[in-house]
Protein backbone atom coordinates (compact mmCIF):
# COMPACT_ATOMS: atom_id res chain seq x y z
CA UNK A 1 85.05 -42.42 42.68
CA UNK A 2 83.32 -42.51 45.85
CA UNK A 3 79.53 -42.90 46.04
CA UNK A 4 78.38 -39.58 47.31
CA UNK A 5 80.53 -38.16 44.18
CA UNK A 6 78.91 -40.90 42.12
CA UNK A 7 75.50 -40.11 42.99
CA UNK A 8 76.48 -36.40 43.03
CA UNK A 9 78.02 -36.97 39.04
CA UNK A 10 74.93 -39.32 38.35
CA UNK A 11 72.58 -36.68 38.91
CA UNK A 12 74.55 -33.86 37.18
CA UNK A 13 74.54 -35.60 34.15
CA UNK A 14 71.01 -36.38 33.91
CA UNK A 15 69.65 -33.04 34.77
CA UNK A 16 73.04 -32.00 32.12
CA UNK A 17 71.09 -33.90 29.97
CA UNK A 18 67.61 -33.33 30.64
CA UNK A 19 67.91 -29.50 30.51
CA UNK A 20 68.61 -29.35 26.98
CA UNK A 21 65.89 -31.35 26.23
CA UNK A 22 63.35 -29.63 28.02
CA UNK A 23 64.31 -26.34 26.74
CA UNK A 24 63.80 -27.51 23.59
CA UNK A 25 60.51 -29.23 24.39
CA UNK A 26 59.41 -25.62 25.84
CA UNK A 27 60.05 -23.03 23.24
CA UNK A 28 59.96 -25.01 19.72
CA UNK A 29 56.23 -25.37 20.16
CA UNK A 30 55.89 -21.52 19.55
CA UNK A 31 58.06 -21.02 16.90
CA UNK A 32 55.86 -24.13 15.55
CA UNK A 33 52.69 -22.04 16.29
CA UNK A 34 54.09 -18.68 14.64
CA UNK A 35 55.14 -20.09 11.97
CA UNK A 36 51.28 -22.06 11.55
CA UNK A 37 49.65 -18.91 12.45
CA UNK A 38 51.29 -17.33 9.24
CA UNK A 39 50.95 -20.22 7.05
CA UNK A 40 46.88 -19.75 7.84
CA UNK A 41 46.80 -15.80 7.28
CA UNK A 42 49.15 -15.91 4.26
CA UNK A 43 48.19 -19.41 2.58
CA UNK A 44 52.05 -19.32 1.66
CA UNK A 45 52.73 -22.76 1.16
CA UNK A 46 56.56 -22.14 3.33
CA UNK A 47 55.14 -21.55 6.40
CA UNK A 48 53.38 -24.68 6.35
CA UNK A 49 56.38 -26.60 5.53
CA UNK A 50 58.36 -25.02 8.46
CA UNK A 51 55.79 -25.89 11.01
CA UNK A 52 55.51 -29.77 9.72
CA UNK A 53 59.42 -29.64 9.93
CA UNK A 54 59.58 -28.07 13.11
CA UNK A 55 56.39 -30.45 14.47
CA UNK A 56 58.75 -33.24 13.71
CA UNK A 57 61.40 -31.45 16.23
CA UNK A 58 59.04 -31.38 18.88
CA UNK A 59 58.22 -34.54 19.06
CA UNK A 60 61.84 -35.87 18.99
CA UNK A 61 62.56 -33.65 22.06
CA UNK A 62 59.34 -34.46 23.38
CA UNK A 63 60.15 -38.21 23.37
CA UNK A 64 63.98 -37.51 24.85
CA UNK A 65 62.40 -35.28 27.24
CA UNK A 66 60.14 -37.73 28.50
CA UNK A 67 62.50 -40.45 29.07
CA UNK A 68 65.15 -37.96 30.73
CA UNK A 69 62.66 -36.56 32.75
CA UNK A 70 61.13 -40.12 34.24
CA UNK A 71 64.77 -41.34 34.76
CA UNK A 72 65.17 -38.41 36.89
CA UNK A 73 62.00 -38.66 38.97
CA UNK A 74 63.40 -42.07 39.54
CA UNK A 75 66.88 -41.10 40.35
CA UNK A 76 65.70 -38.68 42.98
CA UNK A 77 64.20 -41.11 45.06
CA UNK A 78 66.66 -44.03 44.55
CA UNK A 79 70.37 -41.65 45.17
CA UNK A 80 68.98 -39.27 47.62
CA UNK A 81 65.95 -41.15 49.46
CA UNK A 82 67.18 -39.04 52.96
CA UNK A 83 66.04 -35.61 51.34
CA UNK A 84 62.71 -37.17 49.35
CA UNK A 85 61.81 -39.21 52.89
CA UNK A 86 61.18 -35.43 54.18
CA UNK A 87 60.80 -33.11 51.07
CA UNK A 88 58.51 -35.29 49.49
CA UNK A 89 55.11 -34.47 51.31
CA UNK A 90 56.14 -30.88 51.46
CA UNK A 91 57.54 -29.83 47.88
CA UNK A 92 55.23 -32.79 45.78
CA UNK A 93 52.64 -30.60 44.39
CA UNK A 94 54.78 -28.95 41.75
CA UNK A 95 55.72 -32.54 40.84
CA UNK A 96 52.03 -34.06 40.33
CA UNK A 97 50.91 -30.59 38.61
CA UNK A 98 53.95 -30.84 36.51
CA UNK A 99 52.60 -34.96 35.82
CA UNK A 100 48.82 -33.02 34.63
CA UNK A 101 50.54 -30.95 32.65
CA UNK A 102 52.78 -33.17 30.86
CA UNK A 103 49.54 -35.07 29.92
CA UNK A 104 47.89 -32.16 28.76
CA UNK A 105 51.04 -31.56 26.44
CA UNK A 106 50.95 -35.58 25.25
CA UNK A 107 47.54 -35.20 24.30
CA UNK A 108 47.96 -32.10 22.46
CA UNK A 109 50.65 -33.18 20.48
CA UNK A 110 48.85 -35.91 20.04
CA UNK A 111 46.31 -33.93 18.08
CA UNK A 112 48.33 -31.54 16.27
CA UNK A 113 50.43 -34.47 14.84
CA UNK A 114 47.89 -36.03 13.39
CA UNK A 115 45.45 -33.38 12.96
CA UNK A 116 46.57 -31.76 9.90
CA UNK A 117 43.45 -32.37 7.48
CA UNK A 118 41.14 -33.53 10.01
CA UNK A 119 40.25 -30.69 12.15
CA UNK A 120 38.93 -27.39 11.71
CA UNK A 121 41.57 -25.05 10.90
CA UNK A 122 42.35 -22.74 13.99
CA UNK A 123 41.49 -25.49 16.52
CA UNK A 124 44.49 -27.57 14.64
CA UNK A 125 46.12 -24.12 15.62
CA UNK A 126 45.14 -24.11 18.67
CA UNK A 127 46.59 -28.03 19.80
CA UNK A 128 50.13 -26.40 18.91
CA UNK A 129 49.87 -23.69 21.21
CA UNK A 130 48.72 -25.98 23.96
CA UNK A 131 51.65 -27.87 23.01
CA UNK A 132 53.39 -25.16 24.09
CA UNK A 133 51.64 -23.32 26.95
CA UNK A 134 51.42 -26.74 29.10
CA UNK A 135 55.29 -27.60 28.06
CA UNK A 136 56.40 -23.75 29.83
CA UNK A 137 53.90 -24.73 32.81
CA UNK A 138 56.04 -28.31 32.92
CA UNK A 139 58.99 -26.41 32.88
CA UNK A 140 58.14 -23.66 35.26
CA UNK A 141 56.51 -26.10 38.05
CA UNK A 142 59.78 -28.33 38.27
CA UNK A 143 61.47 -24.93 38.18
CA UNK A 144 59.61 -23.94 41.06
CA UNK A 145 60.64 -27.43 43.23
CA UNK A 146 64.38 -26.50 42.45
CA UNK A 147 63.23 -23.22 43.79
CA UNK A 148 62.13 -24.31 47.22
CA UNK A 149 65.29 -26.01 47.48
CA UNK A 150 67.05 -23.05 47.51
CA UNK A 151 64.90 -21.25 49.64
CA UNK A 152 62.77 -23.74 51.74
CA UNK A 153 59.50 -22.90 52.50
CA UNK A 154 55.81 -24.29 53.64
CA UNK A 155 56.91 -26.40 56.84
CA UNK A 156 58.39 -25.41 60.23
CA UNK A 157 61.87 -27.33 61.61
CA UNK A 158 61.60 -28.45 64.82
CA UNK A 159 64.03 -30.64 66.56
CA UNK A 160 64.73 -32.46 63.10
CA UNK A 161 61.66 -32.88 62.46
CA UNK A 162 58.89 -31.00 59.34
CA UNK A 163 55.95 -29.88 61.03
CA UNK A 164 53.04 -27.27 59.88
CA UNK A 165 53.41 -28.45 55.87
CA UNK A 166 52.24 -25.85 53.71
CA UNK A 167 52.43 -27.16 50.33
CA UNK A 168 50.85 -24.07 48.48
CA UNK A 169 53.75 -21.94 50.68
CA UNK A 170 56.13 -24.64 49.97
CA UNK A 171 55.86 -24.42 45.64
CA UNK A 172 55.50 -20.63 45.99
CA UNK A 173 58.07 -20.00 47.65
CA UNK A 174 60.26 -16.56 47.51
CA UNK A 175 62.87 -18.08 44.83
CA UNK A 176 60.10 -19.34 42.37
CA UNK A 177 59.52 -16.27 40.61
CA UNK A 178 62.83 -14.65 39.94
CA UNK A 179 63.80 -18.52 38.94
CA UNK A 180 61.04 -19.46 37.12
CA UNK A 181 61.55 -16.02 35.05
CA UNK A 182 65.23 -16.53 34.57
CA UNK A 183 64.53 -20.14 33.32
CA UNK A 184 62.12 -19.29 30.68
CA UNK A 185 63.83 -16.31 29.51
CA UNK A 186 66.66 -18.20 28.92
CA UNK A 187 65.35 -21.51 27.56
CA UNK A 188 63.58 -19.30 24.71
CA UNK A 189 67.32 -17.51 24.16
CA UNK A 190 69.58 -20.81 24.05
CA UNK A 191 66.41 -22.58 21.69
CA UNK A 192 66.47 -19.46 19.24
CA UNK A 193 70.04 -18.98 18.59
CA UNK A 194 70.21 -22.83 18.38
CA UNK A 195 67.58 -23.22 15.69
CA UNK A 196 68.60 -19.78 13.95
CA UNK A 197 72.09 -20.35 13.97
CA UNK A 198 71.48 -23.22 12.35
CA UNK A 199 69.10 -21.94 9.44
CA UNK A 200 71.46 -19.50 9.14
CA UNK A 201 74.01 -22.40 8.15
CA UNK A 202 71.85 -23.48 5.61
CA UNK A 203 71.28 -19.90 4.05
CA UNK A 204 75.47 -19.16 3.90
CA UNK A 205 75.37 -23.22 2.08
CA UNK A 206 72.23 -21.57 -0.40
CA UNK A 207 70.26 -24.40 0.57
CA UNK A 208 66.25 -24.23 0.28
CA UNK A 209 67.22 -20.22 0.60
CA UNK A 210 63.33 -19.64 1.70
CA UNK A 211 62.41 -22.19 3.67
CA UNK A 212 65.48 -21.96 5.77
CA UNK A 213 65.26 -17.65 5.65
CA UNK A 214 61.89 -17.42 6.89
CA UNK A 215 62.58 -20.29 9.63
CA UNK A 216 65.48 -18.18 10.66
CA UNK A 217 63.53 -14.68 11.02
CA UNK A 218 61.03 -16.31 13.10
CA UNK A 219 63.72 -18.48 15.68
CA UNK A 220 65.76 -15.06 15.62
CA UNK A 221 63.10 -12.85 16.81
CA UNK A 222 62.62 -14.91 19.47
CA UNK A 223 66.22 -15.25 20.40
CA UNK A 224 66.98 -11.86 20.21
CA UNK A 225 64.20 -10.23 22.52
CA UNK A 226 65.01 -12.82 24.42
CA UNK A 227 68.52 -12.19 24.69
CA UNK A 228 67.53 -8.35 25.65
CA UNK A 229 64.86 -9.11 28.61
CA UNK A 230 67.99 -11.45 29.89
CA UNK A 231 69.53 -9.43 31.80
CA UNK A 232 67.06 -7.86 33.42
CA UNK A 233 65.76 -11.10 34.73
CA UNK A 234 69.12 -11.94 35.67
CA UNK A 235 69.30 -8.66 37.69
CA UNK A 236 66.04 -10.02 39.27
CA UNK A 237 67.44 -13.13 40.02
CA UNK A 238 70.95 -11.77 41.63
CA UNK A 239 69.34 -9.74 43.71
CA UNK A 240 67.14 -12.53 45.16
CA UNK A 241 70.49 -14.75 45.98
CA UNK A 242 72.08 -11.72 47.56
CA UNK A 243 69.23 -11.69 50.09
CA UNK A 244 68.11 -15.33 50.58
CA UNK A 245 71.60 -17.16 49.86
CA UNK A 246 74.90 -15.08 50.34
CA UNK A 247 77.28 -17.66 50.45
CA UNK A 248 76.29 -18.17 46.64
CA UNK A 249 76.40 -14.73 45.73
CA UNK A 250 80.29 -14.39 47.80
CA UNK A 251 81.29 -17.51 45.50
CA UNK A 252 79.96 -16.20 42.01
CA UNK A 253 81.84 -13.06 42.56
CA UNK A 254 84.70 -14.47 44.27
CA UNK A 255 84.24 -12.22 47.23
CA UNK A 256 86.37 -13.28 49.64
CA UNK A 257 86.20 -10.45 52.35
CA UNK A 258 83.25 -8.42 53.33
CA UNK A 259 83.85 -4.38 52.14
CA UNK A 260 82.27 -1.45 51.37
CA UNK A 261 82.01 -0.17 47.63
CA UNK A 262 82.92 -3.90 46.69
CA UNK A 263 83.93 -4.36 43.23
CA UNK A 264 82.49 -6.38 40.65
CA UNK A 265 85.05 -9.01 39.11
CA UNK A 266 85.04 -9.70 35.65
CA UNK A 267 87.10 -13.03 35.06
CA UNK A 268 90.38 -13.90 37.07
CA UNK A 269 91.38 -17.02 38.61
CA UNK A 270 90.33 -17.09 42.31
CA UNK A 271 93.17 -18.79 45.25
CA UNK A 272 90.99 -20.08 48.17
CA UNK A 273 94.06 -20.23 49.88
CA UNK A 274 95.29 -16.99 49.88
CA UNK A 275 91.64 -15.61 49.59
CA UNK A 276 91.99 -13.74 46.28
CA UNK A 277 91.12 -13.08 42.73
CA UNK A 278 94.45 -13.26 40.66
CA UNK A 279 94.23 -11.57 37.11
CA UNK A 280 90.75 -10.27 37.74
CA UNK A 281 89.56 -7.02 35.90
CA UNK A 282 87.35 -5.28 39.10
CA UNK A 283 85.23 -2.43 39.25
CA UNK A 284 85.11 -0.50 42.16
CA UNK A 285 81.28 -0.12 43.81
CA UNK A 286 79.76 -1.54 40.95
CA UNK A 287 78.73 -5.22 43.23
CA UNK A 288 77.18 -2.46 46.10
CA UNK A 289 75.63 -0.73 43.47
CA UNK A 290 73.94 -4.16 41.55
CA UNK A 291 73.57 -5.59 44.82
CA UNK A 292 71.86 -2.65 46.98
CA UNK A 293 71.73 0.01 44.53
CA UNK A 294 73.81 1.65 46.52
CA UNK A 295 77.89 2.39 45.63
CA UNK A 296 78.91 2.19 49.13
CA UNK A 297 76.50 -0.19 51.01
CA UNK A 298 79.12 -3.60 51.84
CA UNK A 299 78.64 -7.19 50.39
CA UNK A 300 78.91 -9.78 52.41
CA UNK A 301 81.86 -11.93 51.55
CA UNK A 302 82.90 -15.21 52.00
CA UNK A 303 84.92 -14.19 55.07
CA UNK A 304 81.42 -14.55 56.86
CA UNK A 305 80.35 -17.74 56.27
CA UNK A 306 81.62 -20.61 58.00
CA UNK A 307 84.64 -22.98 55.96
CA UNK A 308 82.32 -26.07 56.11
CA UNK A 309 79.16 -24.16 54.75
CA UNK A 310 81.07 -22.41 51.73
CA UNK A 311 80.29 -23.59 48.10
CA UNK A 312 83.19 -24.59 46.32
CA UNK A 313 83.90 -20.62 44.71
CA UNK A 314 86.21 -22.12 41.74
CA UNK A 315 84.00 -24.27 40.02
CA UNK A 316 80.66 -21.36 40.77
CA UNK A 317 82.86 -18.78 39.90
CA UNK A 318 84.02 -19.69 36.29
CA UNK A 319 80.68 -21.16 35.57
CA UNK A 320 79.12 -17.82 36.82
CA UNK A 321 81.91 -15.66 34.69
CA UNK A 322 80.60 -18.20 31.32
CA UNK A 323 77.04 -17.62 31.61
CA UNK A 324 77.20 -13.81 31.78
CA UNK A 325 80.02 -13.62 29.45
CA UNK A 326 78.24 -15.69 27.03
CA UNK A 327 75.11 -13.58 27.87
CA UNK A 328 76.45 -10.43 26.54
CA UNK A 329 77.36 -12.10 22.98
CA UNK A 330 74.35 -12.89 22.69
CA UNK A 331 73.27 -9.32 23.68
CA UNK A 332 74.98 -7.89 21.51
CA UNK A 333 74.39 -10.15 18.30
CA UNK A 334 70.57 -9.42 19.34
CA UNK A 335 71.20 -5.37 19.32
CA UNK A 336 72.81 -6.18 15.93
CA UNK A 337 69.71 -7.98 14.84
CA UNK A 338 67.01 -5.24 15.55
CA UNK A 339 69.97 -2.96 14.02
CA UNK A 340 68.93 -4.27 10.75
CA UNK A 341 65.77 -4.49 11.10
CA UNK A 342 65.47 -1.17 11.73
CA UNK A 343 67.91 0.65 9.45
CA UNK A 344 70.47 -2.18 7.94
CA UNK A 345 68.20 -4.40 6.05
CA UNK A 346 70.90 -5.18 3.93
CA UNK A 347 73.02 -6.76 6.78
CA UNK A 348 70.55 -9.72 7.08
CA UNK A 349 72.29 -10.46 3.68
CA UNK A 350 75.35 -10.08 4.69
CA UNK A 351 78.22 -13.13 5.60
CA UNK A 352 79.54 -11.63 8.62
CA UNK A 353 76.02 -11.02 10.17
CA UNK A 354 74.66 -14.43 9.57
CA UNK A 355 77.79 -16.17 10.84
CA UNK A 356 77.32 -14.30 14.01
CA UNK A 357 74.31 -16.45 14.17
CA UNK A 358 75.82 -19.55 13.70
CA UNK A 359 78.49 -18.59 15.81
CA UNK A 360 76.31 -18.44 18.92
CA UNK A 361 74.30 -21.91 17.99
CA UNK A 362 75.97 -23.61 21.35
CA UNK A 363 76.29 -20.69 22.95
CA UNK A 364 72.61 -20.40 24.67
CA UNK A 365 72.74 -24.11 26.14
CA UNK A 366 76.29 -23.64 27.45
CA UNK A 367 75.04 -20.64 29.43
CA UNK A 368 72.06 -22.29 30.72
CA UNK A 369 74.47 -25.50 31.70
CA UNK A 370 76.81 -22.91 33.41
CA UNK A 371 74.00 -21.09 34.93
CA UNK A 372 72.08 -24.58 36.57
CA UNK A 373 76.19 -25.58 37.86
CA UNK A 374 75.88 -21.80 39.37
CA UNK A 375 72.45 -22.71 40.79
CA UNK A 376 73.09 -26.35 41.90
CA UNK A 377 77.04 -26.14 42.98
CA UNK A 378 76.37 -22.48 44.83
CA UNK A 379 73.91 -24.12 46.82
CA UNK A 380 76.27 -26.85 48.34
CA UNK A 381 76.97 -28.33 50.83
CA UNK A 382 73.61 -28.21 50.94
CA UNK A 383 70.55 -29.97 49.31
CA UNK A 384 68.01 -28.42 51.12
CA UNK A 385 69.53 -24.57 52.01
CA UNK A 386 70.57 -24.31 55.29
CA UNK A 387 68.48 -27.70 56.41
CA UNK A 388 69.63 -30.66 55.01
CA UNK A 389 73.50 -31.41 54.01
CA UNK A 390 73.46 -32.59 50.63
CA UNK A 391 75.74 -35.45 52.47
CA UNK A 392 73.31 -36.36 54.41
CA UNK A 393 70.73 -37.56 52.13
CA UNK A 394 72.53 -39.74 49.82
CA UNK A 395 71.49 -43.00 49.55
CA UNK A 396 73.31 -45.51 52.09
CA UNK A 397 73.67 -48.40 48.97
CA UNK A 398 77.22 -48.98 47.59
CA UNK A 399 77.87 -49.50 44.13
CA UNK A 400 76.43 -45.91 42.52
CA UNK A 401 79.32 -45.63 40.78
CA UNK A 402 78.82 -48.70 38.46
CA UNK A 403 75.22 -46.87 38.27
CA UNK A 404 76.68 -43.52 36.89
CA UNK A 405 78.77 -45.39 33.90
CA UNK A 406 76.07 -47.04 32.79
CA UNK A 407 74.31 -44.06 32.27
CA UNK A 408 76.45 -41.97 30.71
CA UNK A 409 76.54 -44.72 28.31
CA UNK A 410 72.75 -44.08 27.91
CA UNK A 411 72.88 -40.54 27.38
CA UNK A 412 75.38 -40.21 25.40
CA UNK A 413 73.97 -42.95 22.85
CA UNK A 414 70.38 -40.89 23.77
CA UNK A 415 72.39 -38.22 22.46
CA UNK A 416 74.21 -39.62 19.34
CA UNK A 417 70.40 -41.14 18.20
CA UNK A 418 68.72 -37.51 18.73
CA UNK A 419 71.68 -35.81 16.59
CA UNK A 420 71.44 -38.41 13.82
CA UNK A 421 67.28 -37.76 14.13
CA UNK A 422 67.38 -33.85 13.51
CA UNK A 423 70.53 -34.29 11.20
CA UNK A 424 68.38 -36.20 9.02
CA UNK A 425 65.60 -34.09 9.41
CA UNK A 426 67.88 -31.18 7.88
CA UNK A 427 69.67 -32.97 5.38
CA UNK A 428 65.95 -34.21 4.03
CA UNK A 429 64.20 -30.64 4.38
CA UNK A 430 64.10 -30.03 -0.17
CA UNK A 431 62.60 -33.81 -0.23
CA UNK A 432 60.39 -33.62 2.84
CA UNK A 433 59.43 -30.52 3.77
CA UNK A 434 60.57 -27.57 1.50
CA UNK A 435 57.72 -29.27 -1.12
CA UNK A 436 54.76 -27.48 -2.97
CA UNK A 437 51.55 -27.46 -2.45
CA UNK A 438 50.30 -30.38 -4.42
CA UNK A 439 53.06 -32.93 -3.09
């Protein structure tokens, strides 16, 4: 392994990593707050014991996050010092508001930790959802950096050289919204099927049946209308890359050759070579028509961009196909869910209906993994879009490889300690947590 690869790999796996736990760090704090909210307008003892269980979540993620989120700050500037030497002073601000609000979140949790008995009621309340507001700020100001990346803003490009730096331009840049949106939606998706599917384990094992019923109703409510406003967002967002970044948009879809009425392709194995899709299912107009809104108005294809600026289609392409395909299961498991709500109550009893659930545990974070390798490998060879060659600002220094073993050795252990934490915490839930009110 070379060390452009290496640093290339390094960084995949962190922000691999890192995504996961952010997500997590993002949404649990409101299922946290729900489920307090209820616990102070119902006095039922259940909803207390889900929020201390789920507090306990939170601040394992918050932990993990924290330590996967410095070692990336660090890694930016140590792999790719070429691209923060020049998109430091410009893109920054998102970083140091995304520092404030990571305090903010510390402190909070902080309070609502060890809060319970201390402070006024609501106000205890009140720390969780700051937990929670200033952890989906975090998120959506880092968000918002990736963003600019993508579609660089806030400076002019002279002669090599960043002049006129706009940093208010730069972190509100034209990508940031459609991104930011996508992100969120999707973080409070992959969290909710994740900590549904696996209440829903508990329920089909008759485990603390209450405890682990009313945890799921809350975490699946969240999923599901998440899972709805998905696509909608993701319409958003593929729009946006049809107009800022083509070249991504040609390699999601495999489009090869610039045509009227293109089709949309639905799996297949694309042949760079030969400049096809073999074994795809297409339908005619229907990439015009999400593209344009139009049947007949062309895509651009591949065909016109130039060989050395083309993302690797393959690798974009499949990881485009997972997401979306992956994002209609869950679509459709969230249909079933408001189904029963509505006139099958009795399938929320039912085997089928709750495997579904655990079923689609993994299926949220693989999506969002596929959907940052759509984000990040669509945009290469570029690490700035259409400014800076991702090749260009890797760091000079040999030896990254021995750099990228020895931390995949660290997150993976990282990983292996965080299971064993929340396996424990669900294994202990009748002796911990699922208690009344006098213990």
């Amino acid at each position: 392994m070379n060390d452009f690869m290496a640093a290339r790999s390094q960084m995949a796996l962190s922000l691999g990593f890192h995504i996961v736990f952010s997500c997590i760090g993002m949404v649990m704090p409101f299922f946290m707050a729900v489920a307090h909210f209820y616990w102070l307008k119902t006095n039922d003892v259940v909803y207390r014991n889900i929020t201390k269980a789920w507090s306990k979540g939170v601040a394992i993620f918050f932990a993990t996050g924290a330590v996967s989120g410095t070692v990336l700050s660090f890694e930016l500037g140590l792999l790719w010092p070429e691209f923060m030497k020049h998109a430091g002073p410009i893109f920054g601000m998102p970083f140091s508001l995304e520092g404030t609000a990571f305090f903010i979140e510390a402190i909070a949790l902080g309070f609502f930790l060890y809060g319970w008995g201390r402070f006024n009621r609501w106000f205890h309340w009140f720390t969780g959802v700051v937990v929670g507001v200033s952890g989906l700020v975090s998120g959506i100001l880092v968000v918002a950096a990736n963003a600019w990346m993508n579609s660089p803003a806030g400076f002019d490009y002279v002669n090599g050289q960043y002049l006129n730096i706009d940093p208010i331009r730069a972190m509100f840049n034209d990508a940031w919204f459609s991104q930011a949106l996508h992100m969120c939606i999707a973080a409070f998706s992959a969290t909710g099927f994740a900590v549904a599917g696996i209440h829903a384990l508990m329920i089909l094992k008759k485990k603390n049946i209450r405890f682990h019923t009313q945890s799921f109703r809350i975490a699946a409510v969240f999923a599901c209308v998440a899972a709805l406003l998905q696509p909608l967002s993701g319409d958003i967002s593929a729009k946006d890359v049809a107009k800022r970044q083509p070249a991504k948009l040609a390699a999601m879809e495999a489009h090869y050759h610039t045509e009227a009425a293109a089709p949309l392709i639905l799996g297949g194995i694309p042949d760079s070579e030969a400049k096809e899709v073999k074994f795809a299912i297409k339908l005619p107009g229907m990439l015009s028509f999400m593209v344009h809104s139009n049947f007949q108005t062309p895509v651009d294809g591949l065909d016109k961009i130039p060989e050395e600026d083309q993302p690797p289609v393959a690798v974009t392409h499949y990881a485009f196909q997972v997401m979306v395909g992956l994002g209609m299961v869950m679509l459709l498991i969230a249909v079933c869910y408001f189904i029963a709500i509505w006139r099958k109550r009795q399938w929320m009893q039912r085997t089928w209906f709750l495997r579904a659930f655990v079923l689609a545990t993994p299926m949220g974070f693989i999506a969002v993994e596929a959907g940052w390798t759509v984000t990040e490998v669509g945009r290469q060879p570029w690490i700035i879009n259409g400014i800076m060659r991702t090749a260009d600002a890797v760091t000079p220094m040999p030896g990254i490889a021995y750099s990228f073993y020895i931390f995949t050795a660290v997150y993976i252990s990282l990983s292996v300690i965080v299971t064993f934490l929340l396996y424990r915490q669900i294994r202990m839930v009748d002796k911990l947590y699922d208690v009344s009110p006098a213990v």
